[in-house]
Protein backbone atom coordinates (compact mmCIF):
# COMPACT_ATOMS: atom_id res chain seq x y z
CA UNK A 1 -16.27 -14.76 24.69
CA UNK A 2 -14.74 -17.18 22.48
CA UNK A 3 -11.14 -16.78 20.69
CA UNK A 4 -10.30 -18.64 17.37
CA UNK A 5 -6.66 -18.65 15.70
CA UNK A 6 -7.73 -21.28 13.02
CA UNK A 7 -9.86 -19.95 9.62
CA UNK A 8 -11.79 -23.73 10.16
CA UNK A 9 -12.94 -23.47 13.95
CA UNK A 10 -13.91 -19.67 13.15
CA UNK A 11 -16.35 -20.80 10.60
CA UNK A 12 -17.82 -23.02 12.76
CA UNK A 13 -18.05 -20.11 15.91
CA UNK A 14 -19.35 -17.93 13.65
CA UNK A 15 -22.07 -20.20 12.41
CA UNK A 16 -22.39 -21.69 15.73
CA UNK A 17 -22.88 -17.87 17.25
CA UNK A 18 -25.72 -16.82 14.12
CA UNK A 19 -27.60 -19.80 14.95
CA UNK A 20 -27.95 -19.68 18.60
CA UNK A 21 -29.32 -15.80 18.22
CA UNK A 22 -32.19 -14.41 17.14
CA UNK A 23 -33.56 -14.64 13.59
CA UNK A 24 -31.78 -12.05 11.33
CA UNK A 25 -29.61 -11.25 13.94
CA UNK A 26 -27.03 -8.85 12.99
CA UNK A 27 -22.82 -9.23 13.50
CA UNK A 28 -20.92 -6.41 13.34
CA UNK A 29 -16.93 -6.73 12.82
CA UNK A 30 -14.20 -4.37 14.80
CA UNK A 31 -10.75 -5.10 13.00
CA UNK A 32 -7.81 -4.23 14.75
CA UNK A 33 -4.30 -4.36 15.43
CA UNK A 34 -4.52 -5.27 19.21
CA UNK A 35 -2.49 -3.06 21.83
CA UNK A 36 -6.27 -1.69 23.02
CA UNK A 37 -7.06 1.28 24.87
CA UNK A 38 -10.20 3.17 24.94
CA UNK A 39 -10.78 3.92 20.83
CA UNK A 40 -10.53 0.44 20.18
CA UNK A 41 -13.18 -0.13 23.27
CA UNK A 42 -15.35 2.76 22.09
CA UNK A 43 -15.06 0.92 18.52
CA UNK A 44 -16.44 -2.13 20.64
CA UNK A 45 -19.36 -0.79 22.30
CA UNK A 46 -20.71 0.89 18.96
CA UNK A 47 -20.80 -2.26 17.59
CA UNK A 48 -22.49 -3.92 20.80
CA UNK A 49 -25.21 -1.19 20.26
CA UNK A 50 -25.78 -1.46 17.01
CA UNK A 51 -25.18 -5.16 16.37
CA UNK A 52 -26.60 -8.04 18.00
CA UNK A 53 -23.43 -10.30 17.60
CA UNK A 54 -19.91 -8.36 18.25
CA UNK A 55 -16.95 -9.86 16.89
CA UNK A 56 -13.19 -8.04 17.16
CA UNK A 57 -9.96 -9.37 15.09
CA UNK A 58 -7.02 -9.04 16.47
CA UNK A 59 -3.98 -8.94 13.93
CA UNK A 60 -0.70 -7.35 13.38
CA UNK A 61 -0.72 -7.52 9.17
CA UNK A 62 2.65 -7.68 7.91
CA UNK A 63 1.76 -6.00 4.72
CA UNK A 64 0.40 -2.92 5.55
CA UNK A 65 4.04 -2.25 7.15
CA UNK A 66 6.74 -1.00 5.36
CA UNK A 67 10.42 -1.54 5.08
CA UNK A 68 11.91 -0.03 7.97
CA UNK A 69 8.79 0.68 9.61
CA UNK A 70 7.82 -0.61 13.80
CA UNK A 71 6.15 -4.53 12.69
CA UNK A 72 9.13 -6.20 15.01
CA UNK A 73 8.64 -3.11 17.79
CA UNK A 74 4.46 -3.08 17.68
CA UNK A 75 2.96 -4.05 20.65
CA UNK A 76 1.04 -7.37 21.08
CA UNK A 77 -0.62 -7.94 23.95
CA UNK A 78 -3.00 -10.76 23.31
CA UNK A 79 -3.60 -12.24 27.18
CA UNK A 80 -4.69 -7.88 28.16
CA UNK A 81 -6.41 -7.64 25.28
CA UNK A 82 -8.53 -10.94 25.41
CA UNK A 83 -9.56 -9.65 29.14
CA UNK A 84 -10.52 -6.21 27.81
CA UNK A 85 -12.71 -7.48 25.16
CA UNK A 86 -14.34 -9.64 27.61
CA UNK A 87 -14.96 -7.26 29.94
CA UNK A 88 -16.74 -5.66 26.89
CA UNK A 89 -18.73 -8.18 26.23
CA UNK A 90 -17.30 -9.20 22.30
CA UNK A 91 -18.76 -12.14 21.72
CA UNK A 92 -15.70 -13.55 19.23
CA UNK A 93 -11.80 -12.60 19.56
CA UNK A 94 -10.54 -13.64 16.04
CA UNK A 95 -6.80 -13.73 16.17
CA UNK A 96 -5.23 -15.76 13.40
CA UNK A 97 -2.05 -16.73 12.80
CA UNK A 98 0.42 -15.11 10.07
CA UNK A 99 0.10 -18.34 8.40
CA UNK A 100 -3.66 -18.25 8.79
CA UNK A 101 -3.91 -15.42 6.82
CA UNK A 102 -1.19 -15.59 4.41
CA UNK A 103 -0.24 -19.30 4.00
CA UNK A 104 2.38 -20.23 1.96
CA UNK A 105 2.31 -19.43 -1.77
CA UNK A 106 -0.06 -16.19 -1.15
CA UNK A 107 -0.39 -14.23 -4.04
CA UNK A 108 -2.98 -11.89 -4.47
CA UNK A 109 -3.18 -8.66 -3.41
CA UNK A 110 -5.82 -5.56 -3.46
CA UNK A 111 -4.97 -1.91 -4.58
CA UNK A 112 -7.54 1.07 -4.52
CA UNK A 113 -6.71 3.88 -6.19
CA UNK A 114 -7.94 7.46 -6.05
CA UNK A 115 -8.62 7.63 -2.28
CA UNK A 116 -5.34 5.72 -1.18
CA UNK A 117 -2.95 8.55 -3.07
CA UNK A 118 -1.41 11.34 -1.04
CA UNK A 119 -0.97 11.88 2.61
CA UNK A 120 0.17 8.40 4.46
CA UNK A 121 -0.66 6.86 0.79
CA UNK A 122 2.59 8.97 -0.13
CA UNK A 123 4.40 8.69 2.70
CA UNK A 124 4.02 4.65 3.22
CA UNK A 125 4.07 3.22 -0.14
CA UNK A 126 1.87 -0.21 0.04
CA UNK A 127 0.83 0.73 3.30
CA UNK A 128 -3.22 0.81 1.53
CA UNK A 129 -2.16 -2.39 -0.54
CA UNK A 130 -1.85 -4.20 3.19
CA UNK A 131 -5.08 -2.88 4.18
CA UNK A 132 -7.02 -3.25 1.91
CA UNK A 133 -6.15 -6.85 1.47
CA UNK A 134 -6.22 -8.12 5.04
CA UNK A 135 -9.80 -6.33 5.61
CA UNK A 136 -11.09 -7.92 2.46
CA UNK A 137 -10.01 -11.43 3.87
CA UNK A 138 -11.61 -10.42 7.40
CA UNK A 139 -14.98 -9.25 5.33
CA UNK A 140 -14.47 -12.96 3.88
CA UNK A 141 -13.73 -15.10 7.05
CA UNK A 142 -16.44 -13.24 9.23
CA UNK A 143 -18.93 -12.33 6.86
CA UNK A 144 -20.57 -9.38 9.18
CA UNK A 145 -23.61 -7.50 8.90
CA UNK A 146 -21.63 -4.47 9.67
CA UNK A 147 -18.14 -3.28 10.50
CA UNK A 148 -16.78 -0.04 12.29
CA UNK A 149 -13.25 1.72 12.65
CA UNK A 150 -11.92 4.85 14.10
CA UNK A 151 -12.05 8.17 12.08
CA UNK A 152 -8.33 8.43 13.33
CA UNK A 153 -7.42 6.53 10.09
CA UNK A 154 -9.53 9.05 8.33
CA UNK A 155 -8.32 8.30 4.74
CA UNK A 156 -7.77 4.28 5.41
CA UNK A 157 -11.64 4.58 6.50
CA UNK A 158 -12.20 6.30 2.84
CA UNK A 159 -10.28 3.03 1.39
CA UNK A 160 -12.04 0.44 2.92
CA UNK A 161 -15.67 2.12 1.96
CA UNK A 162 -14.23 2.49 -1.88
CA UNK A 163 -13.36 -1.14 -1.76
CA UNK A 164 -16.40 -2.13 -0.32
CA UNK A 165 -18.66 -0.58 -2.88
CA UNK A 166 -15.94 -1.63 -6.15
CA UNK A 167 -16.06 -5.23 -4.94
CA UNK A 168 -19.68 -5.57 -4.07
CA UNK A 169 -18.19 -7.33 -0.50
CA UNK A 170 -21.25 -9.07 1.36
CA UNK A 171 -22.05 -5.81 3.85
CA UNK A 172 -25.40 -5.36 2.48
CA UNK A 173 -24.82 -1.13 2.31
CA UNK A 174 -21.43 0.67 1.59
CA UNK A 175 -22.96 2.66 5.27
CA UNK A 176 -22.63 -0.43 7.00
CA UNK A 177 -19.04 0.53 7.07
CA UNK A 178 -19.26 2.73 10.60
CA UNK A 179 -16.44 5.48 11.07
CA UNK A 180 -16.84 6.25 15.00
CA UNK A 181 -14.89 9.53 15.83
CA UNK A 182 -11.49 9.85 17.50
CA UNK A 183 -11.51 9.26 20.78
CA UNK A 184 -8.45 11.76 22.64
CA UNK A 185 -6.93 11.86 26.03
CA UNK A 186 -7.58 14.58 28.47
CA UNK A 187 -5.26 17.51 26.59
CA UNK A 188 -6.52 16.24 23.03
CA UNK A 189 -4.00 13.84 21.56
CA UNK A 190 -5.83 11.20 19.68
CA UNK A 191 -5.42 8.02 20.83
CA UNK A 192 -2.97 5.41 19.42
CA UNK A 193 -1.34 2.21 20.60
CA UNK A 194 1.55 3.81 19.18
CA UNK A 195 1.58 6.41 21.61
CA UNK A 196 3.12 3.77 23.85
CA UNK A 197 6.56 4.76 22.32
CA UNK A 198 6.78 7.86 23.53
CA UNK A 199 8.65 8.82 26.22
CA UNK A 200 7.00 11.20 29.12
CA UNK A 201 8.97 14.53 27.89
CA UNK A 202 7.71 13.15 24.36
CA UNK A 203 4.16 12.44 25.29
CA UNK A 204 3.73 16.12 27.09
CA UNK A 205 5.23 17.72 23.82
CA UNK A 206 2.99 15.47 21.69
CA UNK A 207 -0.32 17.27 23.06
CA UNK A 208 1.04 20.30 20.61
CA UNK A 209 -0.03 18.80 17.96
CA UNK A 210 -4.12 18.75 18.07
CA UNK A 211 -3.31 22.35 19.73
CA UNK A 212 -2.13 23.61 16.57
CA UNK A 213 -4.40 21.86 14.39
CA UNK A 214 -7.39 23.27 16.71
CA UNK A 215 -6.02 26.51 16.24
CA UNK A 216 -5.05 26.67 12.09
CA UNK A 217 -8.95 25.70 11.80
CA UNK A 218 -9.49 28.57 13.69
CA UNK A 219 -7.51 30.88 11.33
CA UNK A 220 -9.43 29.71 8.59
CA UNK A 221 -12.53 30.15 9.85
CA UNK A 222 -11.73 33.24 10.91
CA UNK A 223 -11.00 33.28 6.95
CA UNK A 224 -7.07 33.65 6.98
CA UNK A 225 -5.89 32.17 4.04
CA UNK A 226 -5.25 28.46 4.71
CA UNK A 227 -2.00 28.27 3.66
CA UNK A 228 -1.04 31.04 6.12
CA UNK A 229 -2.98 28.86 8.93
CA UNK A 230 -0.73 25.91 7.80
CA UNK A 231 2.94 27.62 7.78
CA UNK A 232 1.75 28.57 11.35
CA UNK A 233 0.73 25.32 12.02
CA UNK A 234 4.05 23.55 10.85
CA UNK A 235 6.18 26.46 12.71
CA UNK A 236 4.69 25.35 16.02
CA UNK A 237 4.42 21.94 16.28
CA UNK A 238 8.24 21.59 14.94
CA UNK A 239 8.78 24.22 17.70
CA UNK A 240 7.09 22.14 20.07
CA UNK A 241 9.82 19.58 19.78
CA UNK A 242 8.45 17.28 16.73
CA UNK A 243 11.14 16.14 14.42
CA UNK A 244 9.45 16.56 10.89
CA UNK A 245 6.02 16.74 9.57
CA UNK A 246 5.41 14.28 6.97
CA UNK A 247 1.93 16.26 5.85
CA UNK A 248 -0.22 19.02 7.12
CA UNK A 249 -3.37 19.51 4.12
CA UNK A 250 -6.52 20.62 3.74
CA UNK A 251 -8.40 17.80 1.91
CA UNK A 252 -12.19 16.71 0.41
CA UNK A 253 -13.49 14.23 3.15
CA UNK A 254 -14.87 11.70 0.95
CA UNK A 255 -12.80 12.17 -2.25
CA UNK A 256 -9.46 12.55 -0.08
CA UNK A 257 -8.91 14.77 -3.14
CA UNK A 258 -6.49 18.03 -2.19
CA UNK A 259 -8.13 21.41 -1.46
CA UNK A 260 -6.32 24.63 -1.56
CA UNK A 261 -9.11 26.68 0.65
CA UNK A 262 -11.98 25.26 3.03
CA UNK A 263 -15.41 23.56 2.04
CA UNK A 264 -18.31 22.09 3.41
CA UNK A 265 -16.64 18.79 3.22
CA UNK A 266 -13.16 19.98 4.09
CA UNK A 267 -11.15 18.10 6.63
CA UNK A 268 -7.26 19.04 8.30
CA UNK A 269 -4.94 16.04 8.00
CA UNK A 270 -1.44 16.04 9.53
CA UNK A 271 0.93 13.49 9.90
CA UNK A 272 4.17 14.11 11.61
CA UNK A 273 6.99 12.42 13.75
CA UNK A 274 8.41 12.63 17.27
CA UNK A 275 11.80 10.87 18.30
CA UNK A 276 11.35 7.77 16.12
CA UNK A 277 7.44 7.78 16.34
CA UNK A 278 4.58 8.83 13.85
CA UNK A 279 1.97 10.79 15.00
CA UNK A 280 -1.26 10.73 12.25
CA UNK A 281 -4.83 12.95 13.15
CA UNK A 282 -7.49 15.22 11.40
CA UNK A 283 -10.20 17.07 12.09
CA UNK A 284 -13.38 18.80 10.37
CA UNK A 285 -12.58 22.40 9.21
């Protein structure tokens, strides 16, 4: 595997890498925030089976974070990751520096509407801004075939496909974005580096929260009004020890547009907090 932390030297890896493979070989791009565990290595091996080239960017993006919010506290682990990815069999560790990818005088930044209002959209103001901008310069630097992410960021996924297809970026399909389901430890909480920050009476109490969501879905297909389901759903994960709930909605998968009773499409999104940590997930209804 080779790492780059310069835009230069990655434009020569990459081109170095699509010449040395097969003709119309295919790269497929895994962007993430480093601090991996086993989503961000599922995200990996998708790509490996999909893609002929695998490349994974590692970068903690300033502007997705908020004032306030954990960018000091997040974990970077570069040296674990590099080894993980390895192990994998990633082909390219991009990891750029700040500077690399916002050098001095940067100015421009990328907004989607529509899909990017409500739920963390409301509760993180910018927070879409950051993302979309820093995966648009990734699309840019790496120019992939293809590029997957975790259905954990449900509606960020939903913001990086609208982009896509308003910017006519390079993917040659909008569906060679890849959303690859959540992937949850062994009493359902979905996996997150920031589940690092929770302490063990924390982490137990956190496994209440896919409980209730599991079980709300069940009241409404059981066809209990949804909004009953939810004030259930609220009462017992803030009874399981969470602080506040930041969201709990029923919404349109694709449109991220609000939904007061279940579809085909619809799709559970809650967002809440535990000690000074934010817990996101969703799941079909």
């Amino acid at each position: 595997m080779q790492t780059v932390r310069a835009l230069n030297p990655l434009r020569q890896t990459v081109a170095a890498l699509r010449s040395a493979a097969k003709e119309g070989a295919k790269l497929a791009l895994v962007p993430t925030m480093g601090a991996l565990h086993e989503g961000h290595l599922t995200l990996a091996r998708e790509a490996k089976a999909k893609a002929d080239l695998v490349a994974v960017s590692i970068f903690v993006n300033p502007r997705q974070f908020g004032a306030g919010e954990d960018l000091d506290a997040y974990p970077r682990q570069l040296e674990r990751d590099s080894g993980l990815l390895e192990a994998e069999g990633v082909d390219l560790l991009w990891a750029p520096e700040p500077t690399a990818m916002y050098p001095e005088g940067y100015a421009t930044n990328i907004s989607v509407s529509g899909v990017s209002a409500g739920l963390c959209g409301a509760d993180r103001p910018g927070h879409f801004d950051g993302v979309a901008t820093v995966v648009n310069k990734l699309f840019n630097q790496v120019r992939p075939d293809m590029a997957f992410f975790g259905e954990k960021d449900w509606q960020q996924l939903a913001v990086i496909r609208r982009m896509a297809r308003d910017l006519d970026l390079m993917l040659p399909r909008v569906d060679a974005i890849h959303g690859v389901p959540i992937v949850r430890e062994a009493d359902g909480l979905a996996m997150s580096s920031r589940n690092a920050y929770l302490s063990p009476e924390q982490r137990e109490a956190a496994a209440a929260l896919p409980r209730a969501m599991i079980a709300a879905i069940a009241r409404i297909a059981a066809g209990d009004p949804a909004e009953a389901a939810l004030v259930e759903l609220r009462e017992s994960v803030l009874g399981a020890g969470f602080a506040s709930i930041d969201y709990a909605e029923l919404r349109d998968a694709d449109s991220i547009e609000r939904l007061d009773g279940p579809n085909a499409n619809a799709r559970l999104f809650v967002a809440a907090r535990i000690g000074g940590t934010r817990l996101i997930d969703n799941m079909a209804v």
